[in-house]
Protein backbone atom coordinates (compact mmCIF):
# COMPACT_ATOMS: atom_id res chain seq x y z
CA UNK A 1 5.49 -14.17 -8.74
CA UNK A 2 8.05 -14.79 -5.91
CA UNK A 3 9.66 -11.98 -4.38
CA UNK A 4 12.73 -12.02 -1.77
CA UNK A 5 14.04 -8.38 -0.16
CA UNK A 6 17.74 -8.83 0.62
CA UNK A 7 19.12 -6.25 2.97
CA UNK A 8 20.88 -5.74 6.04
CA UNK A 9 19.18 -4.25 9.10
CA UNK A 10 16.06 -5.00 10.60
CA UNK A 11 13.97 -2.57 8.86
CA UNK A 12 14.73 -4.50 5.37
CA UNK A 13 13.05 -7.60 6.90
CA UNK A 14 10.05 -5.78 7.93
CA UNK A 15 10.16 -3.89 4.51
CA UNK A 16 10.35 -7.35 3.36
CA UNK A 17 7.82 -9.03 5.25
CA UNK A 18 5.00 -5.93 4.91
CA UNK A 19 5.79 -6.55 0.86
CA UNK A 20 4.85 -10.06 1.61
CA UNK A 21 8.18 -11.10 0.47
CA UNK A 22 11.03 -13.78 1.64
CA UNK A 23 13.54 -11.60 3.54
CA UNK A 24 17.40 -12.54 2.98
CA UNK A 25 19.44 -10.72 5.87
CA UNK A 26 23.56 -10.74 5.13
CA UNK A 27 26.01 -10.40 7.82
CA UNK A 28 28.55 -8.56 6.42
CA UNK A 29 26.78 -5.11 6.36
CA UNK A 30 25.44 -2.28 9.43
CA UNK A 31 22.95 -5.01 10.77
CA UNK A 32 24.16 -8.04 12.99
CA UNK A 33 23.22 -11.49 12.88
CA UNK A 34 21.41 -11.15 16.84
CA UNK A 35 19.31 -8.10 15.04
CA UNK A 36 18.16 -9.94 11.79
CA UNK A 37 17.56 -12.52 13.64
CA UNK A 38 15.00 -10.99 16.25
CA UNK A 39 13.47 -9.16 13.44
CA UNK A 40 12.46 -12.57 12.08
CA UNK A 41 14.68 -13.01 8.79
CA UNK A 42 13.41 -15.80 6.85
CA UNK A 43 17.44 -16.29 5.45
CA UNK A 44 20.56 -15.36 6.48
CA UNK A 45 23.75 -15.40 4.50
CA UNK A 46 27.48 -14.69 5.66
CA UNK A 47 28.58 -14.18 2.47
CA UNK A 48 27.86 -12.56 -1.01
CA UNK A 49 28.83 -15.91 -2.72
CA UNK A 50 25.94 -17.38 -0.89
CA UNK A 51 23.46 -15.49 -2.46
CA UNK A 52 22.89 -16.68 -6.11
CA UNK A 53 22.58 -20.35 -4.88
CA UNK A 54 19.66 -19.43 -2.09
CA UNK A 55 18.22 -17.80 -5.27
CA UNK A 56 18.32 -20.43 -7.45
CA UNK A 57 17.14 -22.90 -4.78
CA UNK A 58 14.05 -20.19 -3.74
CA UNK A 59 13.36 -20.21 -7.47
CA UNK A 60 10.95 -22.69 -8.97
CA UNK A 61 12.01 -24.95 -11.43
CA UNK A 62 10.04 -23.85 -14.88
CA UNK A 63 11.29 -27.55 -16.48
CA UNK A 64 8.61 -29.75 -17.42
């Protein structure tokens, strides 16, 4: 199954990328958008709104 880690410093992405997971970093916690980004964040969000529709679009459809 898919897996994404959502978090917001630099040692969620790597927790994230060692799980073999999609890492999510959001801006509005300790981290900052230069950090997340050097760790390598596969996603970053500015807000928590943003989050349920990156999960939905990260999700594959089951419809056949």
């Amino acid at each position: 199954g898919e897996c994404a880690v959502v978090g917001d410093t630099e040692a969620d992405v790597q927790a994230g990328k060692a799980a073999g997971a999609r890492s999510i970093g959001v801006t509005w916690g300790y981290g900052t958008r230069a950090r997340l980004e050097a760790a390598g964040v596969d996603y970053l969000i500015e807000t928590p709104d943003a989050l349920p529709p990156l999960l939905r679009a990260l999700t594959p459809s089951t419809a056949a």
